[in-house]
PDB file of N, CA and C in Angstrom:
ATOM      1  N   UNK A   1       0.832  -1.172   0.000  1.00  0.00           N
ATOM      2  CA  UNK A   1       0.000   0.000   0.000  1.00  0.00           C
ATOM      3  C   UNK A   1       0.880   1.240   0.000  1.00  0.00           C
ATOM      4  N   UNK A   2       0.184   2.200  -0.932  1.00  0.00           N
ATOM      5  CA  UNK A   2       1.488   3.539  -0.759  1.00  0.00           C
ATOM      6  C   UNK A   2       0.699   4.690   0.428  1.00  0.00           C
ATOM      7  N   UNK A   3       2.030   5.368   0.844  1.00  0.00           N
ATOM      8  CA  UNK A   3       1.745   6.045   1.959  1.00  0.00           C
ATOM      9  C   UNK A   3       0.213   6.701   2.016  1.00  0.00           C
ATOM     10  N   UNK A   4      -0.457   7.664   0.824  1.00  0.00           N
ATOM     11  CA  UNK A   4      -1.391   8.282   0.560  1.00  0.00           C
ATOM     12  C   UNK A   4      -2.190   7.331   1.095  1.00  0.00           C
ATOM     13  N   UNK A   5      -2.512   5.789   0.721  1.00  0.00           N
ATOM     14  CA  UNK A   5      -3.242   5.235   0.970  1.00  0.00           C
ATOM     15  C   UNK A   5      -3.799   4.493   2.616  1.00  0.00           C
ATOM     16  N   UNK A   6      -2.296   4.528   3.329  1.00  0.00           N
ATOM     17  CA  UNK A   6      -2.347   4.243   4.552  1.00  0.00           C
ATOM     18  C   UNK A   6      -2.672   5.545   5.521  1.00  0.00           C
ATOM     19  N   UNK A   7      -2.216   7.086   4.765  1.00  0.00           N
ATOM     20  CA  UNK A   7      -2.340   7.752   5.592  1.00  0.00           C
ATOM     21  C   UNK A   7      -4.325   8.066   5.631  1.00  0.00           C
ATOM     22  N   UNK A   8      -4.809   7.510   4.327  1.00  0.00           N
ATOM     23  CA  UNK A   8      -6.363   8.107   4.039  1.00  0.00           C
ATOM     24  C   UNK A   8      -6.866   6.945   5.116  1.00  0.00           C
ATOM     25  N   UNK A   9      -6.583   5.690   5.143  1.00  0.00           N
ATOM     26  CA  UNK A   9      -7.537   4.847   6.022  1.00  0.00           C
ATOM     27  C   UNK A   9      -6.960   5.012   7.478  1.00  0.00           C
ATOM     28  N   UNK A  10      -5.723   5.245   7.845  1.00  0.00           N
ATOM     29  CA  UNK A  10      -6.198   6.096   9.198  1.00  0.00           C
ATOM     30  C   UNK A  10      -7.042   7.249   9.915  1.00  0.00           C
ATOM     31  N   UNK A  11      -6.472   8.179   8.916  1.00  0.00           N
ATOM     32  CA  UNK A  11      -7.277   9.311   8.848  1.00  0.00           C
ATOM     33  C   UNK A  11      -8.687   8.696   9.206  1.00  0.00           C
ATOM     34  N   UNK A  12      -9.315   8.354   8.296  1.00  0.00           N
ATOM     35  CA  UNK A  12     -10.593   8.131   7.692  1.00  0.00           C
ATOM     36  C   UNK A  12     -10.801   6.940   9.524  1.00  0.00           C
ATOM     37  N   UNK A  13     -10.178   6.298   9.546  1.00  0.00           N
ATOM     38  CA  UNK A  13     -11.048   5.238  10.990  1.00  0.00           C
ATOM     39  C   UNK A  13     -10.602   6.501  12.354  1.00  0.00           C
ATOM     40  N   UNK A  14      -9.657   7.460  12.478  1.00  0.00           N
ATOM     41  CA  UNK A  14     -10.012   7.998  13.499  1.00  0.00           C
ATOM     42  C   UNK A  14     -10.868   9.147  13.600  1.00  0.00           C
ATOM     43  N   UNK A  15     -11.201   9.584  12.454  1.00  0.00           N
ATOM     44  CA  UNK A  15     -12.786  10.083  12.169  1.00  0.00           C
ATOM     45  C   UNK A  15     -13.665   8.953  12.556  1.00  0.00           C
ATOM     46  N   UNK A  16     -13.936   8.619  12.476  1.00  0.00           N
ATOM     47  CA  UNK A  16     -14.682   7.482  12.767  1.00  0.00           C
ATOM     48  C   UNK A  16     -15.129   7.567  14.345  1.00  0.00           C
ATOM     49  N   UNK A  17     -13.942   6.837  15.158  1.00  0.00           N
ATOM     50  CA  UNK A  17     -14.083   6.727  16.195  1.00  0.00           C
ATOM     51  C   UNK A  17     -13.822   7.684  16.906  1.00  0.00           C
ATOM     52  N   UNK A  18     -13.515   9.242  16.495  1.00  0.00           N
ATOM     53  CA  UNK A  18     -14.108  10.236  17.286  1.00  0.00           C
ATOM     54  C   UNK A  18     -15.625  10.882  16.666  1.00  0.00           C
ATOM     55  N   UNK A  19     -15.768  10.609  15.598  1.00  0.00           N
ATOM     56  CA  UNK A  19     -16.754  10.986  15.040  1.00  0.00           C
ATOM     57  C   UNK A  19     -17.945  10.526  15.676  1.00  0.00           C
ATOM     58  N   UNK A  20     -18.050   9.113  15.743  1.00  0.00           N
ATOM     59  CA  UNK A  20     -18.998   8.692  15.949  1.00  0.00           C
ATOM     60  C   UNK A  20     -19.712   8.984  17.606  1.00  0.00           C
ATOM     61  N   UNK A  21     -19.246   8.907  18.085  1.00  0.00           N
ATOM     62  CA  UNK A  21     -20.151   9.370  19.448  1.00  0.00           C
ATOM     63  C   UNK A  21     -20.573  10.608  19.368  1.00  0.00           C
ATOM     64  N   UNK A  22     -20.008  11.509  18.612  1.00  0.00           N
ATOM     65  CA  UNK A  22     -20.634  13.160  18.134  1.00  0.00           C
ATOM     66  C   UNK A  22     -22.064  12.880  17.712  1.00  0.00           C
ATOM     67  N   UNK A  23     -21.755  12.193  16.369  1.00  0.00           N
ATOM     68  CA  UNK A  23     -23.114  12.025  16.144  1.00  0.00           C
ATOM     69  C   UNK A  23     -24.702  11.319  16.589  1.00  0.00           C
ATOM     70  N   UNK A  24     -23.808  10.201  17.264  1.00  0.00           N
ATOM     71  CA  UNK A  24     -24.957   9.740  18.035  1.00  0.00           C
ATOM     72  C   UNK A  24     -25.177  10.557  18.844  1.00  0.00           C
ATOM     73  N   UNK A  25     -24.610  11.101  19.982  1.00  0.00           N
ATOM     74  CA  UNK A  25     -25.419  12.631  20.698  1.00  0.00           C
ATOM     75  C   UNK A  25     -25.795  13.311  19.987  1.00  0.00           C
ATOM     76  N   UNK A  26     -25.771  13.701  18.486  1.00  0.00           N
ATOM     77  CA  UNK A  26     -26.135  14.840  17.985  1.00  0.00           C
ATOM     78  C   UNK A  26     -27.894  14.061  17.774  1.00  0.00           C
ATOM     79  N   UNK A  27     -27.726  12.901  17.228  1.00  0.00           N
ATOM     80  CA  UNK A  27     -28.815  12.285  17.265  1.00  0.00           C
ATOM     81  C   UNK A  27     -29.767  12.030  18.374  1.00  0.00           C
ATOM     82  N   UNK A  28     -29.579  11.945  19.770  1.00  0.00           N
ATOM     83  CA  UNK A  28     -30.265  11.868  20.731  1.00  0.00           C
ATOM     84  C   UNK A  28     -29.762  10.497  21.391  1.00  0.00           C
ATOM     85  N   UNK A  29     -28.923   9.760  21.223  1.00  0.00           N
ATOM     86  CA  UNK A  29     -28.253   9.033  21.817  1.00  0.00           C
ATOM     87  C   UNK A  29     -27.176   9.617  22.748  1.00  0.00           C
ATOM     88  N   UNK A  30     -27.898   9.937  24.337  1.00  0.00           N
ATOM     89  CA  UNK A  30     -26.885   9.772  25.155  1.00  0.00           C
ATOM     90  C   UNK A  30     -26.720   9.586  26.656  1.00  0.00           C
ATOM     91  N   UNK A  31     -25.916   9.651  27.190  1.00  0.00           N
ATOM     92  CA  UNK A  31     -25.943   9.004  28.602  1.00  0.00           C
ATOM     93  C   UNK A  31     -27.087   9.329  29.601  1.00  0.00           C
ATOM     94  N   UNK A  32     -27.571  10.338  28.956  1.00  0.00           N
ATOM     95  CA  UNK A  32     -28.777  10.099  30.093  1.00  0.00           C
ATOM     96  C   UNK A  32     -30.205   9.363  29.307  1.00  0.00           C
ATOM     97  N   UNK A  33     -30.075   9.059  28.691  1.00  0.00           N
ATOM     98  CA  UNK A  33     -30.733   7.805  27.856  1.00  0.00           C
ATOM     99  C   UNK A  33     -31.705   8.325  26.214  1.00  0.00           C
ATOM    100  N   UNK A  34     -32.462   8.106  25.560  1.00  0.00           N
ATOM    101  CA  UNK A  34     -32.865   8.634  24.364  1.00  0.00           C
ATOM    102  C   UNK A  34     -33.382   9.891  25.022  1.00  0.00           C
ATOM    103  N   UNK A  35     -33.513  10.841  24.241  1.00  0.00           N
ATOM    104  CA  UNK A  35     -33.792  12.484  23.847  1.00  0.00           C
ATOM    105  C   UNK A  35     -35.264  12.357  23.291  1.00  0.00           C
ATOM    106  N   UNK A  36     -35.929  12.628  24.235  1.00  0.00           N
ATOM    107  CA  UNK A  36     -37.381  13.309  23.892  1.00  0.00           C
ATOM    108  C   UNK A  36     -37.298  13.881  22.553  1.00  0.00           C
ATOM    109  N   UNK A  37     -38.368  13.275  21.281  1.00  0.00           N
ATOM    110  CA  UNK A  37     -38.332  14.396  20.000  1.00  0.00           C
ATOM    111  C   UNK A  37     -37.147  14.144  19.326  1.00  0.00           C
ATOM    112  N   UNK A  38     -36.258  13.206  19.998  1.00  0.00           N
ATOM    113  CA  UNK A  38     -34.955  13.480  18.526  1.00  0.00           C
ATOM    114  C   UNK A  38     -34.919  11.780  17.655  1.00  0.00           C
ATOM    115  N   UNK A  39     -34.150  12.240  16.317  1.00  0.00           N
ATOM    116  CA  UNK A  39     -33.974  10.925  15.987  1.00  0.00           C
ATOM    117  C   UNK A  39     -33.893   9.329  16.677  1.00  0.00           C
ATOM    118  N   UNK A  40     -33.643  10.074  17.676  1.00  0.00           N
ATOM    119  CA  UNK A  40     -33.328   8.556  18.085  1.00  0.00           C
ATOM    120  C   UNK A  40     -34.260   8.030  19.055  1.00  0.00           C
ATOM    121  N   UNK A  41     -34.962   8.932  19.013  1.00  0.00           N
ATOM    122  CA  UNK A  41     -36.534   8.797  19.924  1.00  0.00           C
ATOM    123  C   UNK A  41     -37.685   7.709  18.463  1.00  0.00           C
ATOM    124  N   UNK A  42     -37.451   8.232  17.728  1.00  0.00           N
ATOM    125  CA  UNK A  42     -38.246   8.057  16.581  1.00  0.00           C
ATOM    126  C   UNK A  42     -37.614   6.712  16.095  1.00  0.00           C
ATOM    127  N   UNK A  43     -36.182   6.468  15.800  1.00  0.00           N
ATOM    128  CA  UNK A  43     -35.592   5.268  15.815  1.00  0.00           C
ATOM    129  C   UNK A  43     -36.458   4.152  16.904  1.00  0.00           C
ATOM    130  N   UNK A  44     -36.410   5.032  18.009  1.00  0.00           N
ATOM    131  CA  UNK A  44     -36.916   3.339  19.048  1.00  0.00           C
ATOM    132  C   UNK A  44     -38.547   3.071  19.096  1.00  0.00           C
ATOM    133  N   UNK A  45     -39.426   4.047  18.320  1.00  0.00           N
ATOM    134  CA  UNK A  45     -40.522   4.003  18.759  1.00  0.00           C
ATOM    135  C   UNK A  45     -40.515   2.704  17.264  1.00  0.00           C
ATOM    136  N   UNK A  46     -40.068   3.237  16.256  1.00  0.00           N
ATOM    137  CA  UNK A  46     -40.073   2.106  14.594  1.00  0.00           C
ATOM    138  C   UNK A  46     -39.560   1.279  15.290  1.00  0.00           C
ATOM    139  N   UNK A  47     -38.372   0.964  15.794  1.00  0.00           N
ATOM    140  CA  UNK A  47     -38.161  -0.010  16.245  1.00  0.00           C
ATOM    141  C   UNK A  47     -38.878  -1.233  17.121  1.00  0.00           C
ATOM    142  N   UNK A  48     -39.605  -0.521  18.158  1.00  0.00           N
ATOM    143  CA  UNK A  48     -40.703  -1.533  19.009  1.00  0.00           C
ATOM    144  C   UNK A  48     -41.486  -1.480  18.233  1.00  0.00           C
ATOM    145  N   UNK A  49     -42.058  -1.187  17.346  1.00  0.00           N
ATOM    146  CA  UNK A  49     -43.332  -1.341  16.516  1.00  0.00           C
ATOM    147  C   UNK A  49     -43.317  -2.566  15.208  1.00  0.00           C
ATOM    148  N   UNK A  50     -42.090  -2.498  15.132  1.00  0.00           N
ATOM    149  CA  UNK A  50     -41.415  -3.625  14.107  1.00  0.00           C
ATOM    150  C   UNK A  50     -41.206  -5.030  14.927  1.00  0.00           C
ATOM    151  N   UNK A  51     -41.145  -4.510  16.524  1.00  0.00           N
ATOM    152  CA  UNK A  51     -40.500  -5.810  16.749  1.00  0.00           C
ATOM    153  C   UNK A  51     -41.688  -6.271  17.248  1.00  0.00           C
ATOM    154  N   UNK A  52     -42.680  -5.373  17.961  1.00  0.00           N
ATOM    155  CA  UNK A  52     -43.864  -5.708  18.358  1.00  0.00           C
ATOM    156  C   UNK A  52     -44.226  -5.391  19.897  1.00  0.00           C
ATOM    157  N   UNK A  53     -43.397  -4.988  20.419  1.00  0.00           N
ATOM    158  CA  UNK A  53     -43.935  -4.044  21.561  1.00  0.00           C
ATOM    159  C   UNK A  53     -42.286  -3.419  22.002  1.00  0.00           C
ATOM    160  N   UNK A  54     -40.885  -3.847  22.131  1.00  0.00           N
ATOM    161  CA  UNK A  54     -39.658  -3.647  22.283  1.00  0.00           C
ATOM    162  C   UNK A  54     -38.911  -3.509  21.743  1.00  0.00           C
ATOM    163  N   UNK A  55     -37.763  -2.985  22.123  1.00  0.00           N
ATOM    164  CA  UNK A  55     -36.474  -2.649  20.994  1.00  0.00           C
ATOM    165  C   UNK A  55     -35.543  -4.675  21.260  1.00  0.00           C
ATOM    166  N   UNK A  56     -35.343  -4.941  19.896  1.00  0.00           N
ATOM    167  CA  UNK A  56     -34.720  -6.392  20.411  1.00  0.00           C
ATOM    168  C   UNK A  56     -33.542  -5.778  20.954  1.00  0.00           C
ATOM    169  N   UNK A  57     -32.906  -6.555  21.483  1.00  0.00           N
ATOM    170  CA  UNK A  57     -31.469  -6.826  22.228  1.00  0.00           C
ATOM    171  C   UNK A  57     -30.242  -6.909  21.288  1.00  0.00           C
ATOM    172  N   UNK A  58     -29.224  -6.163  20.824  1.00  0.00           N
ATOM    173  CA  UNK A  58     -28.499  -6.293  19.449  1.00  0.00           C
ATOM    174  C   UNK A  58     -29.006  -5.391  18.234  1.00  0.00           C
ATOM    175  N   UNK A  59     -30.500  -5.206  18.623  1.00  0.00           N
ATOM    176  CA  UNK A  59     -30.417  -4.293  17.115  1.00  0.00           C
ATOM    177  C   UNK A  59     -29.512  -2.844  16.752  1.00  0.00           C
ATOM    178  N   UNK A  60     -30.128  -2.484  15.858  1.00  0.00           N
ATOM    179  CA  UNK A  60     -29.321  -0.711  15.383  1.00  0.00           C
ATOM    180  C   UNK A  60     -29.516  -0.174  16.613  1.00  0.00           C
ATOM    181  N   UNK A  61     -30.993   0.094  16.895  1.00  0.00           N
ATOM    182  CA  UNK A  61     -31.046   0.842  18.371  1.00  0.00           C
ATOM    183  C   UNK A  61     -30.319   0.627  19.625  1.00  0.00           C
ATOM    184  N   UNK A  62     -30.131  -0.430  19.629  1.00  0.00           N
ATOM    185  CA  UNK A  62     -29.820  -1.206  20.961  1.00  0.00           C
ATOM    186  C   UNK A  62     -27.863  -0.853  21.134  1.00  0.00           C
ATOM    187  N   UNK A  63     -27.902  -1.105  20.243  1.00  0.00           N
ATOM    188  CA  UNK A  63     -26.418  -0.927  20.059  1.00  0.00           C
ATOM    189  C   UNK A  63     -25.900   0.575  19.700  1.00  0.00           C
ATOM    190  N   UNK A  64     -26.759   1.276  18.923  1.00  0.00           N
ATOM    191  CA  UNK A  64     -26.499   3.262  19.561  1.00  0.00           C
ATOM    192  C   UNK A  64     -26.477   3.632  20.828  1.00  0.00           C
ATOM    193  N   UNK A  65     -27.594   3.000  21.320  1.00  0.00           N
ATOM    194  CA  UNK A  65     -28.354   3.575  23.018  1.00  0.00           C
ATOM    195  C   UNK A  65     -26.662   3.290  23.753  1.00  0.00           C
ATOM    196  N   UNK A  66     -26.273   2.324  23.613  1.00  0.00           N
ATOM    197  CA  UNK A  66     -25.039   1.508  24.305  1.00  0.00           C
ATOM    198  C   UNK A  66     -24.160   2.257  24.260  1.00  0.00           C
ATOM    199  N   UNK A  67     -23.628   2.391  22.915  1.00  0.00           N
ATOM    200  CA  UNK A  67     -22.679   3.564  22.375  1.00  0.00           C
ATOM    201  C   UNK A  67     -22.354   4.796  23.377  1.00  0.00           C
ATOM    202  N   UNK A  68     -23.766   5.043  23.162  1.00  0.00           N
ATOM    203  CA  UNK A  68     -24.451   7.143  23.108  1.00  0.00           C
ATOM    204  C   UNK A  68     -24.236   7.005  24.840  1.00  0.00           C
ATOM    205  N   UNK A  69     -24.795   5.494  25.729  1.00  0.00           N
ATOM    206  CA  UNK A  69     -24.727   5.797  26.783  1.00  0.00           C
ATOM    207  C   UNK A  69     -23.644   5.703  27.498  1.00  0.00           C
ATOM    208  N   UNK A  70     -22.468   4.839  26.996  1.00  0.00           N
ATOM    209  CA  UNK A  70     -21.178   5.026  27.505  1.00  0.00           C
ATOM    210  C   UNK A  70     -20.647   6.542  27.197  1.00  0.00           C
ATOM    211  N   UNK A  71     -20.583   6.950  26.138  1.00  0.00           N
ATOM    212  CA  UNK A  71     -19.642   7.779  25.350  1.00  0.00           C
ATOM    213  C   UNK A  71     -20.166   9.216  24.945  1.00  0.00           C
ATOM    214  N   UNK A  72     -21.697   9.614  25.347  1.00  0.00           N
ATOM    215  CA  UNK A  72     -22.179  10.651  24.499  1.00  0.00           C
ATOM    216  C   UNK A  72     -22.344  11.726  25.618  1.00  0.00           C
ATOM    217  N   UNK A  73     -22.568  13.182  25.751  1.00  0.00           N
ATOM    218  CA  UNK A  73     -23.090  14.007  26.558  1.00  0.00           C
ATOM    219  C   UNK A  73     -24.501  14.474  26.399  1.00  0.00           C
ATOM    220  N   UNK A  74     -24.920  14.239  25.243  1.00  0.00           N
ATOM    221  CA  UNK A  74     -25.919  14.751  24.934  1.00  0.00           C
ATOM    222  C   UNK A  74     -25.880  15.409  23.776  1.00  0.00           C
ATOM    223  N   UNK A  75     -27.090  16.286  23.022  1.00  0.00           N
ATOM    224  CA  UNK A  75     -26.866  16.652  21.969  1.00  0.00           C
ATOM    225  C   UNK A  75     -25.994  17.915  22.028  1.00  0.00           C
ATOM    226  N   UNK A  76     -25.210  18.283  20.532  1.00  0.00           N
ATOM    227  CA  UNK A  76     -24.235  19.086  20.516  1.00  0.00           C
ATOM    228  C   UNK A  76     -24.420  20.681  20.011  1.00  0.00           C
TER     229      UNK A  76
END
C-alpha cells in the first residue's frame, strides 16, 4: 500500500471513532438515555413497533443507546 493510501484509512477510521459518538449525541443518543423528539426517539418508537412491543437486544437501536450511553453528553 502507498503512503497516501495508509495515511487516508487512518485518517478516515479515526474520524470514525471520534466521530462517531458526536453524532450519536447529535442524534439523541446519550448518557442520560434517548432524547425526547430526537432521531433517536423516533428510531426506538419504529423499532418496538417492528418488533412488536420492544427494541430487540443487538439491534441498530440497541447498540447506539449503548454507544451514546457510555460515550455521548448529549446533543451538541
Amino acid at each position: 500500500m502507498d503512503p497516501a493510501t495508509v495515511l487516508a484509512v487512518g485518517t478516515g477510521a479515526v474520524v470514525a471513532v471520534v466521530g462517531a459518538p458526536l453524532v450519536l449525541g447529535a442524534a439523541g443518543f446519550t448518557s442520560a438515555g434517548i432524547a425526547a423528539g430526537s432521531l433517536a426517539a423516533k428510531a426506538m418508537s419504529y423499532a418496538a413497533v417492528a418488533n412488536g412491543s420492544g427494541v430487540a437486544a443487538g439491534s441498530v437501536v440497541a447498540v447506539c443507546q449503548s454507544i451514546g450511553a457510555a460515550h455521548c453528553q448529549g446533543p451538541v
